[in-house]
Every structure is written in structure tokens, then in C-alpha cells.
C-alpha atoms as a PDB file:
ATOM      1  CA  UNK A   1     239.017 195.357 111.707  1.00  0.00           C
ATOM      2  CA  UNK A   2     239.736 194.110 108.440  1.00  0.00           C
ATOM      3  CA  UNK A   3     236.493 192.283 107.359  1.00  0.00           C
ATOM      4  CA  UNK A   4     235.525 192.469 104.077  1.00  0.00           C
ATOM      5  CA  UNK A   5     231.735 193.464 104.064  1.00  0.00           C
ATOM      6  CA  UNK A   6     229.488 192.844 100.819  1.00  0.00           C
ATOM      7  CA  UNK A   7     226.708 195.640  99.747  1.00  0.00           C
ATOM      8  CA  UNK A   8     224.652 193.819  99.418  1.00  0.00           C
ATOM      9  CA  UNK A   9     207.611 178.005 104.801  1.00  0.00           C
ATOM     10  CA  UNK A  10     208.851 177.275 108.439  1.00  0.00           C
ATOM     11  CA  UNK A  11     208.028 174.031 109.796  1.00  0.00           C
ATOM     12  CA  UNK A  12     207.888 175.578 113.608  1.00  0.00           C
ATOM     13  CA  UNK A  13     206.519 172.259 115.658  1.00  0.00           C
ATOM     14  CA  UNK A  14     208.683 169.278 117.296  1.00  0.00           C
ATOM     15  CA  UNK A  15     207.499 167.193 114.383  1.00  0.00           C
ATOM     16  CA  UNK A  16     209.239 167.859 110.707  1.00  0.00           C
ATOM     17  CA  UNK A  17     207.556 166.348 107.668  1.00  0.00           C
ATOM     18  CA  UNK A  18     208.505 165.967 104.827  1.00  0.00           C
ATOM     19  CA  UNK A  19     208.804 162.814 101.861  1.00  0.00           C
ATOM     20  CA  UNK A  20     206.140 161.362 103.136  1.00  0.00           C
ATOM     21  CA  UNK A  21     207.203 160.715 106.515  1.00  0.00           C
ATOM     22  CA  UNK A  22     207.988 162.921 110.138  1.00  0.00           C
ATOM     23  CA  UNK A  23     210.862 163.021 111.693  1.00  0.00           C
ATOM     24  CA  UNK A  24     210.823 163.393 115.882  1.00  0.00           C
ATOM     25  CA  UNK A  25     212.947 166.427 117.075  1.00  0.00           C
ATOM     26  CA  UNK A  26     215.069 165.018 120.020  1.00  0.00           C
ATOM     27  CA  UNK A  27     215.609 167.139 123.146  1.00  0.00           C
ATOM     28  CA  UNK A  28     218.533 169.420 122.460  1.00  0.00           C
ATOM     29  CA  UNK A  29     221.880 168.471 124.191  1.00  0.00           C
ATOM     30  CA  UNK A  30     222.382 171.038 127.434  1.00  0.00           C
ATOM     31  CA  UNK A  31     222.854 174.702 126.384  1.00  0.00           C
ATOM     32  CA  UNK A  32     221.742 174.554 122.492  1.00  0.00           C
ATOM     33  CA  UNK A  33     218.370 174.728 120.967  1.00  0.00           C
ATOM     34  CA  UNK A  34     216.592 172.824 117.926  1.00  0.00           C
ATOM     35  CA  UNK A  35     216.611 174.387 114.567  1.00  0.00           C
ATOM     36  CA  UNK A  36     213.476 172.698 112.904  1.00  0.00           C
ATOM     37  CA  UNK A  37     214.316 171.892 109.256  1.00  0.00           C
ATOM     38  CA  UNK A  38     212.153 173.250 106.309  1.00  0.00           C
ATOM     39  CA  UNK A  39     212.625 175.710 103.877  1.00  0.00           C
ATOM     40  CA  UNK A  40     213.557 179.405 103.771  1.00  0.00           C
ATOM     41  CA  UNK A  41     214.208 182.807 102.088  1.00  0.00           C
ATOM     42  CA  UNK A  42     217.281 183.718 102.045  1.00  0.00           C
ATOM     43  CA  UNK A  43     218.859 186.929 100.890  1.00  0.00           C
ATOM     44  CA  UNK A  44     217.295 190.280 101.789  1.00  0.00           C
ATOM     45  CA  UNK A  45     216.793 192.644  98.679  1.00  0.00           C
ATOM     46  CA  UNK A  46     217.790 194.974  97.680  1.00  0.00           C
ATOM     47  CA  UNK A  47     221.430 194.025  99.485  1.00  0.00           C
ATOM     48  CA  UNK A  48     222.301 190.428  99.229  1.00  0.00           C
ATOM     49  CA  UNK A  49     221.143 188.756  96.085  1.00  0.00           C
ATOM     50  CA  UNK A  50     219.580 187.019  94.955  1.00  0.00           C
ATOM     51  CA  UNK A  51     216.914 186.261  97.536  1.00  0.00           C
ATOM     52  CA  UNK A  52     216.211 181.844  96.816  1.00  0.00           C
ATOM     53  CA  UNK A  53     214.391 179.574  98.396  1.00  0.00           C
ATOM     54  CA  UNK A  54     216.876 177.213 100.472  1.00  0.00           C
ATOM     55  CA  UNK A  55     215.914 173.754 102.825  1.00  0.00           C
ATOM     56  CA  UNK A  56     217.985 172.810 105.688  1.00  0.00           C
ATOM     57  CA  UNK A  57     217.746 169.773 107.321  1.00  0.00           C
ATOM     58  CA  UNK A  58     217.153 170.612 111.429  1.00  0.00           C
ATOM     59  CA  UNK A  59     219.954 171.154 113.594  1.00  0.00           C
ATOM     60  CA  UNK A  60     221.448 172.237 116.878  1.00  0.00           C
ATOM     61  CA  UNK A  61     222.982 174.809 117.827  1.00  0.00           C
ATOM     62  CA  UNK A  62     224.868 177.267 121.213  1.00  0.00           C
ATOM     63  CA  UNK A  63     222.155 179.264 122.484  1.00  0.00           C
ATOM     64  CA  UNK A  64     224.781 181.651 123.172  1.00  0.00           C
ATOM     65  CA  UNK A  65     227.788 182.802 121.233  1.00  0.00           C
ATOM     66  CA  UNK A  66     230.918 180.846 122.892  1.00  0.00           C
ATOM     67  CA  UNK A  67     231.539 182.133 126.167  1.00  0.00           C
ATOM     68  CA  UNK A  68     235.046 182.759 127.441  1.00  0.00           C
ATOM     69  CA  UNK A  69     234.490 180.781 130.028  1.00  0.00           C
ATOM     70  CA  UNK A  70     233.278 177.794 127.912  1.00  0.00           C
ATOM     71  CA  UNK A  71     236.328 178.322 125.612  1.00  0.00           C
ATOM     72  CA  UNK A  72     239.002 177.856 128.426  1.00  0.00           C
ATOM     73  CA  UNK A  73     237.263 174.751 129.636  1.00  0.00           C
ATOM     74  CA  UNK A  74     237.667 173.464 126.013  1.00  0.00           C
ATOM     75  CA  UNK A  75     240.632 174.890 125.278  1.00  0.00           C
ATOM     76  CA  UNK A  76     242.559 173.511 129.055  1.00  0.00           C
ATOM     77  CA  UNK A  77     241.763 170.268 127.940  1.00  0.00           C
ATOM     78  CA  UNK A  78     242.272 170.554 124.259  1.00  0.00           C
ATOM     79  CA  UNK A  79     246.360 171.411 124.835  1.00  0.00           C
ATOM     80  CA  UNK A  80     246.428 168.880 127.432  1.00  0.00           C
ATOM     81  CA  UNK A  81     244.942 166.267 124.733  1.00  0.00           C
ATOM     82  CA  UNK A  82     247.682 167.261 121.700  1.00  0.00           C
ATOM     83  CA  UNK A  83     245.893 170.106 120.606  1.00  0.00           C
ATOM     84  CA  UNK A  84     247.704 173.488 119.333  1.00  0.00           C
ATOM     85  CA  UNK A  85     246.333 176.906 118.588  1.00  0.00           C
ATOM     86  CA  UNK A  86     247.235 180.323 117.250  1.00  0.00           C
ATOM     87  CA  UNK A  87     245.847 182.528 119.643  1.00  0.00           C
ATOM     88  CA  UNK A  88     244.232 181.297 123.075  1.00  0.00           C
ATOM     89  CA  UNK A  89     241.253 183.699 122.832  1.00  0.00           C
ATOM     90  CA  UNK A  90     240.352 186.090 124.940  1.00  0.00           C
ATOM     91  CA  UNK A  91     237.314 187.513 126.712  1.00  0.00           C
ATOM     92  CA  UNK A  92     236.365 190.827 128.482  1.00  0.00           C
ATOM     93  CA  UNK A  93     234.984 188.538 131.157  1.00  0.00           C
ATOM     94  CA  UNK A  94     234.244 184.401 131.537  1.00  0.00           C
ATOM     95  CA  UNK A  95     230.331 185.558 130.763  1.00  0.00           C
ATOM     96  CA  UNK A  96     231.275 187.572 127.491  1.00  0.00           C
ATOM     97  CA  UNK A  97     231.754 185.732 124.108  1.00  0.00           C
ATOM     98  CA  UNK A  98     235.342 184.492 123.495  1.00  0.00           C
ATOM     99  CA  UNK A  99     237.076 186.801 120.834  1.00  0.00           C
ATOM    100  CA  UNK A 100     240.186 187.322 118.686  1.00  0.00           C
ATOM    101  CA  UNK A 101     240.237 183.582 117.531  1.00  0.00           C
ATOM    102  CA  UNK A 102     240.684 182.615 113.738  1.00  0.00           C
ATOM    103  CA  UNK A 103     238.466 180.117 111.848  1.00  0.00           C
ATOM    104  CA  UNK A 104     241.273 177.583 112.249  1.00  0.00           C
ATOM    105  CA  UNK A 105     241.134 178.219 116.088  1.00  0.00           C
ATOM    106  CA  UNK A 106     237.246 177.240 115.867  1.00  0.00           C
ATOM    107  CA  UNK A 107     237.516 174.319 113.712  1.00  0.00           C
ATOM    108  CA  UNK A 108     240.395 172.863 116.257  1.00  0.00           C
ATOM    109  CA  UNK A 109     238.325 173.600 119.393  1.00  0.00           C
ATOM    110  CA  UNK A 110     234.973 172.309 117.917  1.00  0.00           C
ATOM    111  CA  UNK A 111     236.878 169.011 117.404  1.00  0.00           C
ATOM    112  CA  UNK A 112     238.192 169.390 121.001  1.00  0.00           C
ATOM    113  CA  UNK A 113     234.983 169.766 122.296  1.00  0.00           C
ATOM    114  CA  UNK A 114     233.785 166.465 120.268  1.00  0.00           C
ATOM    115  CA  UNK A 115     236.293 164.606 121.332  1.00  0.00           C
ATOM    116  CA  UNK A 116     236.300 165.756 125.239  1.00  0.00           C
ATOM    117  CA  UNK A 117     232.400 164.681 125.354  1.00  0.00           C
ATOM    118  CA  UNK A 118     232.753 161.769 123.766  1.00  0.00           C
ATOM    119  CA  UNK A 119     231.586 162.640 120.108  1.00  0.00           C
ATOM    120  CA  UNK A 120     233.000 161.877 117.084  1.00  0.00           C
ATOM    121  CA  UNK A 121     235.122 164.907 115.151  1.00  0.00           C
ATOM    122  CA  UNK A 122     233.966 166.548 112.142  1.00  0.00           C
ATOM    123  CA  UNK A 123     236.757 168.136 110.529  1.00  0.00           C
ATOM    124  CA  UNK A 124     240.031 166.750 108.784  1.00  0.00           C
ATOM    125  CA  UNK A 125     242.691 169.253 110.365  1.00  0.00           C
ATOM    126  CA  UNK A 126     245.374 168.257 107.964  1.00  0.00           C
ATOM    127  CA  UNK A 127     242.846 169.553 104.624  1.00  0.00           C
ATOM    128  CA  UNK A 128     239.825 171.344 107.117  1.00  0.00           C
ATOM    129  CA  UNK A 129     237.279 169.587 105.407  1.00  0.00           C
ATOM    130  CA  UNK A 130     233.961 168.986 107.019  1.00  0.00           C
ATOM    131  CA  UNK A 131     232.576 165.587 107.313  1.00  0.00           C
ATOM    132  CA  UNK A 132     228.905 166.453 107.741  1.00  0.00           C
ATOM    133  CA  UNK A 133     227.711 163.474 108.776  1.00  0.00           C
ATOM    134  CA  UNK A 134     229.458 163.239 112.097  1.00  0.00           C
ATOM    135  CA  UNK A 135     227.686 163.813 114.522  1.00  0.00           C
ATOM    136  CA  UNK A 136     230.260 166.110 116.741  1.00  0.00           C
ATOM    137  CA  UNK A 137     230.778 169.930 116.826  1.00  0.00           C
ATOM    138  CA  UNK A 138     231.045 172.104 113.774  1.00  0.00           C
ATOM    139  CA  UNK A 139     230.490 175.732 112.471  1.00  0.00           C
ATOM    140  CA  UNK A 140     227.281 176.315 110.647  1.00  0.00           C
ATOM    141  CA  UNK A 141     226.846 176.931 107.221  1.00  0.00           C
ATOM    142  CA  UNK A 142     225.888 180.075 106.184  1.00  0.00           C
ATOM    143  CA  UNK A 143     222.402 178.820 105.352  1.00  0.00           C
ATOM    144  CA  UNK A 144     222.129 177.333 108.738  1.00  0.00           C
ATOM    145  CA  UNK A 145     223.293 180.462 110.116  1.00  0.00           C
ATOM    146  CA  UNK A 146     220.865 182.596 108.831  1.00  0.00           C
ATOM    147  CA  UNK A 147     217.727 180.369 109.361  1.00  0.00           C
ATOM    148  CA  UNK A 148     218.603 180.564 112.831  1.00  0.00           C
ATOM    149  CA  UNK A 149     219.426 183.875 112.891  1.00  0.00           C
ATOM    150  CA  UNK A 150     215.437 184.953 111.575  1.00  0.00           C
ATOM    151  CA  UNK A 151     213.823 182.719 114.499  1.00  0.00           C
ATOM    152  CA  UNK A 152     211.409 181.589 112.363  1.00  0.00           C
ATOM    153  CA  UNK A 153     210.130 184.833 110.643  1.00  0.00           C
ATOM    154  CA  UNK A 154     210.421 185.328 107.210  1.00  0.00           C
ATOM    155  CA  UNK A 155     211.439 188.460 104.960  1.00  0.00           C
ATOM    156  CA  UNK A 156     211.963 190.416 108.030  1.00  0.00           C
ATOM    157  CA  UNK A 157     215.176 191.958 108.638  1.00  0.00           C
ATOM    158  CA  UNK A 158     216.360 190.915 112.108  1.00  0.00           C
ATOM    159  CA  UNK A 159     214.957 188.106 114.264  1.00  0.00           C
ATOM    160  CA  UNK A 160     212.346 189.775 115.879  1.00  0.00           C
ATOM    161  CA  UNK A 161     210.948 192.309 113.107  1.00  0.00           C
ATOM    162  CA  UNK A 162     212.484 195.297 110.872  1.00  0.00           C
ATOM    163  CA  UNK A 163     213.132 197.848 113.402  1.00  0.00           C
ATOM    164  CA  UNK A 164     216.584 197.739 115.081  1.00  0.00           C
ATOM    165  CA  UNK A 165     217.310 199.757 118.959  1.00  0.00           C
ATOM    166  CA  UNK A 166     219.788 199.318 121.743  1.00  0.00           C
ATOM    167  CA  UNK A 167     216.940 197.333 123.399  1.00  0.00           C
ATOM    168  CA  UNK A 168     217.342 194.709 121.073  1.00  0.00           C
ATOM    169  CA  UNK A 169     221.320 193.985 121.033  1.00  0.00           C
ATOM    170  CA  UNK A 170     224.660 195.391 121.167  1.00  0.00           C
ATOM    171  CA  UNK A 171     225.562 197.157 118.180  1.00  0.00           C
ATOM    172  CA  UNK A 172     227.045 200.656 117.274  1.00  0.00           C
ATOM    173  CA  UNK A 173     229.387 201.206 120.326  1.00  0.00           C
ATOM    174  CA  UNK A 174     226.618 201.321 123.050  1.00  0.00           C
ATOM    175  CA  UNK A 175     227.938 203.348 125.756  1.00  0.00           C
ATOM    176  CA  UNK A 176     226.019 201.032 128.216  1.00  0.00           C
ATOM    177  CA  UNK A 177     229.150 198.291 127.345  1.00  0.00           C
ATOM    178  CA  UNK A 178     231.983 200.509 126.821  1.00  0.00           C
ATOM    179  CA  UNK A 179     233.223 199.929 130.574  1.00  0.00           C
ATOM    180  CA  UNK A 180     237.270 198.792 130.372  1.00  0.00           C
ATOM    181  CA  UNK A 181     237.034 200.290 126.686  1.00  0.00           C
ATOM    182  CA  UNK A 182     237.394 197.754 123.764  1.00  0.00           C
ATOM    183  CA  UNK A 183     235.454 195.681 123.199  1.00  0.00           C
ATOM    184  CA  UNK A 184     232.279 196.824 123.759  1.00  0.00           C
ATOM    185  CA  UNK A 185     231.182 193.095 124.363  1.00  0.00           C
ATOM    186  CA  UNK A 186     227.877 192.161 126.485  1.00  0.00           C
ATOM    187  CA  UNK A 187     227.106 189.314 128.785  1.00  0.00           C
ATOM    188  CA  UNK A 188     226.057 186.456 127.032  1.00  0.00           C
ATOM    189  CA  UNK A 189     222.044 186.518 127.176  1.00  0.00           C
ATOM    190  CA  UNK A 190     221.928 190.250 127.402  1.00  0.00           C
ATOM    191  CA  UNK A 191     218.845 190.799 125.095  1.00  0.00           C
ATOM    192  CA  UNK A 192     215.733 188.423 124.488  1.00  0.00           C
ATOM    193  CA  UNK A 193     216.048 185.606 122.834  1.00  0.00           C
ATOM    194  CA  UNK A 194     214.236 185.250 118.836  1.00  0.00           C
ATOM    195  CA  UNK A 195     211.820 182.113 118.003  1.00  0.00           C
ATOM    196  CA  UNK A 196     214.305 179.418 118.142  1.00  0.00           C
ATOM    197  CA  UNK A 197     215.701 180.403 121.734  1.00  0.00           C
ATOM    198  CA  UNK A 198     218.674 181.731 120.600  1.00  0.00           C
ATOM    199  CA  UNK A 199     220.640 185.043 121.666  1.00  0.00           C
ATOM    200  CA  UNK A 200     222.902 187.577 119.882  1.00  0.00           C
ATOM    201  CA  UNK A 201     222.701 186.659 116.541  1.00  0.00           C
ATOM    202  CA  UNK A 202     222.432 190.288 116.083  1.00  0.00           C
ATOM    203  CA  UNK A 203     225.315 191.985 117.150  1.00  0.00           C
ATOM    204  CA  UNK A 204     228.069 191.785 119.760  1.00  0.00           C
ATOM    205  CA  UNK A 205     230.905 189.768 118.001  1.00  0.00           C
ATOM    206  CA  UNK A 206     230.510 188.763 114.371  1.00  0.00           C
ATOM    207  CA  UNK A 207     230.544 184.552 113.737  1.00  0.00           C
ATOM    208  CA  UNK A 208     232.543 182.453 112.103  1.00  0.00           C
ATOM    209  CA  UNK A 209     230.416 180.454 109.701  1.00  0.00           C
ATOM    210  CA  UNK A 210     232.280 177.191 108.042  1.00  0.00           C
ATOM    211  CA  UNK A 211     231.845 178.100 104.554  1.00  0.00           C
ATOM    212  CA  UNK A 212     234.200 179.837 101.878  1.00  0.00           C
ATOM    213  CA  UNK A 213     232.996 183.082 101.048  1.00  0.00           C
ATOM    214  CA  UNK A 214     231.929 183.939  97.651  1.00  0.00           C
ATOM    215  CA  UNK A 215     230.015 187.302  96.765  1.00  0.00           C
ATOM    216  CA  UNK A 216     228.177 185.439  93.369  1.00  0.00           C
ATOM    217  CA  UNK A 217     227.839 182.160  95.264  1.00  0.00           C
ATOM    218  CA  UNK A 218     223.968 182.905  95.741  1.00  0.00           C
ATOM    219  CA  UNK A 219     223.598 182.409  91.946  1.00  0.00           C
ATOM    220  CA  UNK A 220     224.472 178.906  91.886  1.00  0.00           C
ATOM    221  CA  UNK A 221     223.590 177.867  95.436  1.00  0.00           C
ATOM    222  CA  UNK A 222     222.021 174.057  95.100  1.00  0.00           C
ATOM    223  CA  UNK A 223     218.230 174.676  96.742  1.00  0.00           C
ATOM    224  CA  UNK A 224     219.021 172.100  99.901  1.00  0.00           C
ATOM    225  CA  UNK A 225     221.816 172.007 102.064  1.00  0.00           C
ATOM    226  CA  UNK A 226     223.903 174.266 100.477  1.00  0.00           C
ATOM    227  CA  UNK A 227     227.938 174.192 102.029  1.00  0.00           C
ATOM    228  CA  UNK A 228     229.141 177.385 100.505  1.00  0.00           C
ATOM    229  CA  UNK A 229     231.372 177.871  97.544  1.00  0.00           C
ATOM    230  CA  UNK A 230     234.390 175.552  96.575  1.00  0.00           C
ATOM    231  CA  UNK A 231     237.427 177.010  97.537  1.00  0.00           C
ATOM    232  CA  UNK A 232     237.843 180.908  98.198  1.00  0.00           C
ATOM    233  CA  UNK A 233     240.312 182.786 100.335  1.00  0.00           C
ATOM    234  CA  UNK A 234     238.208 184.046 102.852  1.00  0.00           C
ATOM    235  CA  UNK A 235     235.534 182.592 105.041  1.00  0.00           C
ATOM    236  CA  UNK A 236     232.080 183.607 105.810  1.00  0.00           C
ATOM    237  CA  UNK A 237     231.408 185.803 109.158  1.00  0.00           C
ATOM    238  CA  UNK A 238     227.664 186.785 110.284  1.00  0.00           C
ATOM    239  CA  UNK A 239     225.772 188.708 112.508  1.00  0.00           C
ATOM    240  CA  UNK A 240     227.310 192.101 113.137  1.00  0.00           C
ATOM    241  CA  UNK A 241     229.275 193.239 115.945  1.00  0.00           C
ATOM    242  CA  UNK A 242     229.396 195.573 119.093  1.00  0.00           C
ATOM    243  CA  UNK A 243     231.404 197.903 116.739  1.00  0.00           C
ATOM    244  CA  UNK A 244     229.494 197.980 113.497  1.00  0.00           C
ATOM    245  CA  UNK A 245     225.756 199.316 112.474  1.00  0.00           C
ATOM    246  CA  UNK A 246     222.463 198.069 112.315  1.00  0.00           C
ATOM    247  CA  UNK A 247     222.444 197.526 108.758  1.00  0.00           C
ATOM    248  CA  UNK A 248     225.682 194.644 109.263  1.00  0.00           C
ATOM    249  CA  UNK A 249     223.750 193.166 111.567  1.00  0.00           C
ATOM    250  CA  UNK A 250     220.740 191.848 109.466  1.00  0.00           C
ATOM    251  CA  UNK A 251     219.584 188.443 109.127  1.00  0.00           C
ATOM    252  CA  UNK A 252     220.889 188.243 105.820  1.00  0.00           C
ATOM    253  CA  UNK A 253     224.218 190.557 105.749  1.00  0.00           C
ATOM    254  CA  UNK A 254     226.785 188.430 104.843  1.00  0.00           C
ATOM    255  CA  UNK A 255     230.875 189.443 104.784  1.00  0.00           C
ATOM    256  CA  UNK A 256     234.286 187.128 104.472  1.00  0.00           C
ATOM    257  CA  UNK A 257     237.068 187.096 106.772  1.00  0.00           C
ATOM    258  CA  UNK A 258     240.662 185.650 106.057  1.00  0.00           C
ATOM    259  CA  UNK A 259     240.909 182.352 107.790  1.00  0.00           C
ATOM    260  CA  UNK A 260     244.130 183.066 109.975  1.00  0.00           C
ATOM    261  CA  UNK A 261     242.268 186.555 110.630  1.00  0.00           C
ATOM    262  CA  UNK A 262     241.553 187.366 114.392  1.00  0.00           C
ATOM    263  CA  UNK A 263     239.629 190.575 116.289  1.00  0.00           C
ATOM    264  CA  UNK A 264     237.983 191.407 118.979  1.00  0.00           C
ATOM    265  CA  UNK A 265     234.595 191.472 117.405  1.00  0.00           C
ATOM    266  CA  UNK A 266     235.036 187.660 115.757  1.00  0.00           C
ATOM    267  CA  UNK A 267     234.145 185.197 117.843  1.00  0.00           C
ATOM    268  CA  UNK A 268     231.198 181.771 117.184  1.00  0.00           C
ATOM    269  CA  UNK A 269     228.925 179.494 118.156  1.00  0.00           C
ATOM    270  CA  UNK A 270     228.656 175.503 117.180  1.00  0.00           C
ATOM    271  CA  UNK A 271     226.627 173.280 116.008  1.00  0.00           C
ATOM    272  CA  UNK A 272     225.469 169.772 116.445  1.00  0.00           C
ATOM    273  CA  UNK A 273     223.901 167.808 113.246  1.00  0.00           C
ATOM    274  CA  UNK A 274     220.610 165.701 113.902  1.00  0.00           C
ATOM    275  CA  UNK A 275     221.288 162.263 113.432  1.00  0.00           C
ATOM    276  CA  UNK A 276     218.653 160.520 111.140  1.00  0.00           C
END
């Protein structure tokens, strides 16, 4: 488990404004739920600094982490349609988030899945850039991520307050998921959902974010929008894990994986860019 781990005003309605005008949330495609855009505070002090103000425009994205079985439909079609991949995931059961995939993996399948529905793809797989304004399948950003991830609360550690139990997700090796041994993985929708509708952003398998990880980048993050750092050599990864503690899976804990890099606490979800 080779991750390298860093020490680290909510518009919540169905109209956004902003600019002197609103913008008028669409209903969210089938299984993913509406981030509303606005701005947030990011960071969490004393750990990763420093804490800045950041917009994001609104979004979609996977209620739940992938699922295995949501992967293999993807993925059957994907290497039927002149699609390769490293690793072909895998998954304690079809209801458990898909694990041991790299960031490559998930950039490939999120352009699968595009393509398979009809979208059109967001990333170049000969350079893996990002072409934002498609409107297909893509990893977060980190700053996407982690506005999701607090539900709409601010300053508070973990989507639903400061105080972290078993009650609340899968962290820590919780003997109540430790039938069949590793990975302690849990059913997708295991735990309550935060403010946005989303579950396990806290725990069970870390997620592949789409930016390059940089431990200074908060220091010259651009206040809207912000993509992540240049170039790097590792990629960002959020959330925390079945294996780890409740401090890694904060809000605001951020850590960088290598790119080719696959576990069994790695896994993602996707999102979907609201067309203006």
C-alpha cells in the first residue's frame, strides 16, 4: 500500500446565481447527484495548507464509488470496442467498489463509458489530457472532490460533522467487513448518505482524483476551477480507505499515488460536467 500520504458560502438550492444571472440545475443523469456550484474552504488546518477560498462550477457526480458490477459492464464492452487495460479490476463482490485499477485504467474506462452511452470523451489517451468541456465521463478534480466530499458543510472535518465512528463508514479494518479477509470493502451504500446524496466519500477504497499531485500546489491554486498542478509524478487519491484511520479519511486529507499504481483500497467514482 504504497500511497504517499501528506501531513498535512454554499449555494445549496436547484438555482445557482451568480454574475448577475441563475443558472437551472438539470435533473442528474440516473445514479449521480448534483453538486451545486459556489464557493468553498478548502484545506483543513492545521494539516493541509493553506486553507483558500475556491469556486467550482456545479457538477455531477456517482453517488456511489464504482461498483464492480458497473465496471464489468463498462469494461465487457470497452475490450469489445478497441479498448485495452492493465489490470481488469476486481471486486470482493458485484455490490462492492471495483479495486486494484490504476489512474490510466480510470481515464480509459471513463471514456468507455462516454462513448458506450453516447457521450462525447474527455480525455486524449495518447497525452491523458482532459478536455473539460466535454461533456462525457471524467475524474474529478481535487477541488471538486472535496466540495462533494463536505456535503455542503463547511470547516467541518467529515461530511456529516467532526466526530468519526464505525457508524459512519468503513475505516480502520472494521471487523464487521473482514469476511473472505482482504479487503475489508463494504456494499456500496453501506452508511448514510452526506448533503449532496452521496456515499463513501469517507472511507472504504481511496479515489482516484484527475489531478497531478503537488504538496505546495495549495499556494498557488487559481481561486476558480482549479485543475491541479502542471505536471508531477504522482496523482491525487482522496477519501481514506477500509485499511487506513480516521484522520486519512477527512474531507480535506489529500495523498498522491503513482499513475500505473494499483491496490485493493484504490478504486473511483466519475463525473459528468454541467453543460452551460
Amino acid at each position: 500500500m504504497k500511497l504517499l500520504r501528506v501531513v498535512g458560502v454554499l449555494f445549496l438550492c436547484g438555482i445557482i446565481s451568480g454574475c448577475g444571472h441563475s443558472i437551472f440545475a438539470p435533473a442528474p443523469p440516473e445514479g449521480m447527484a448534483f453538486i451545486p456550484g459556489g464557493v468553498f474552504q478548502m484545506g483543513d488546518s492545521p494539516n493541509d495548507l493553506p486553507v483558500h477560498s475556491v469556486h467550482v462550477s456545479g457538477f455531477y457526480m456517482d453517488k456511489h464509488e464504482v461498483t464492480k458490477a458497473l465496471w464489468d459492464e463498462v469494461h465487457r464492452w470497452a475490450v469489445t470496442n478497441g479498448y485495452s487495460f492493465d489490470h481488469v479490476g476486481s471486486g470482493k463482490a458485484a455490490n462492492h467498489p471495483v479495486h486494484t485499477v490504476s489512474w490510466f485504467d480510470c481515464v480509459k474506462w471513463c471514456n468507455a463509458r462516454s462513448e458506450k452511452e453516447g457521450r462525447p470523451t474527455c480525455y486524449n489517451l495518447t497525452d491523458w489530457s482532459c478536455d473539460f468541456s466535454a461533456t462525457g465521463y471524467r475524474l474529478p478534480t481535487e477541488a471538486e472532490w472535496e466540495k462533494a466530499a463536505r456535503g455542503g458543510l463547511n470547516g467541518k472535518r467529515f461530511g456529516w460533522g467532526d466526530s468519526m465512528d464505525h457508524s459512519k463508514a468503513n475505516y480502520g479494518r472494521d471487523p464487521a467487513y473482514s469476511a473472505g479477509g482482504d479487503p475489508y470493502t463494504s456494499p456500496a451504500g453501506s452508511f448514510a448518505p452526506n448533503g449532496y446524496g452521496l456515499y463513501d466519500m469517507e472511507g472504504n477504497v481511496y479515489e482516484w482524483c484527475g489531478d497531478w499531485y503537488d504538496s505546495a500546489y495549495y499556494a498557488t491554486s487559481p481561486p476558480s476551477n482549479p485543475r491541479g498542478a502542471s505536471t508531477g509524478s504522482s496523482r491525487v487519491v482522496r477519501g481514506g480507505c477500509w485499511y487506513y484511520v480516521a484522520r486519512d479519511c477527512r474531507s480535506a486529507n489529500r495523498a498522491g499515488s503513482f499513475p500505473l499504481y494499483s491496490v485493493n483500497c484504490l478504486g473511483f467514482r466519475a463525473v459528468l460536467s454541467v453543460k452551460p
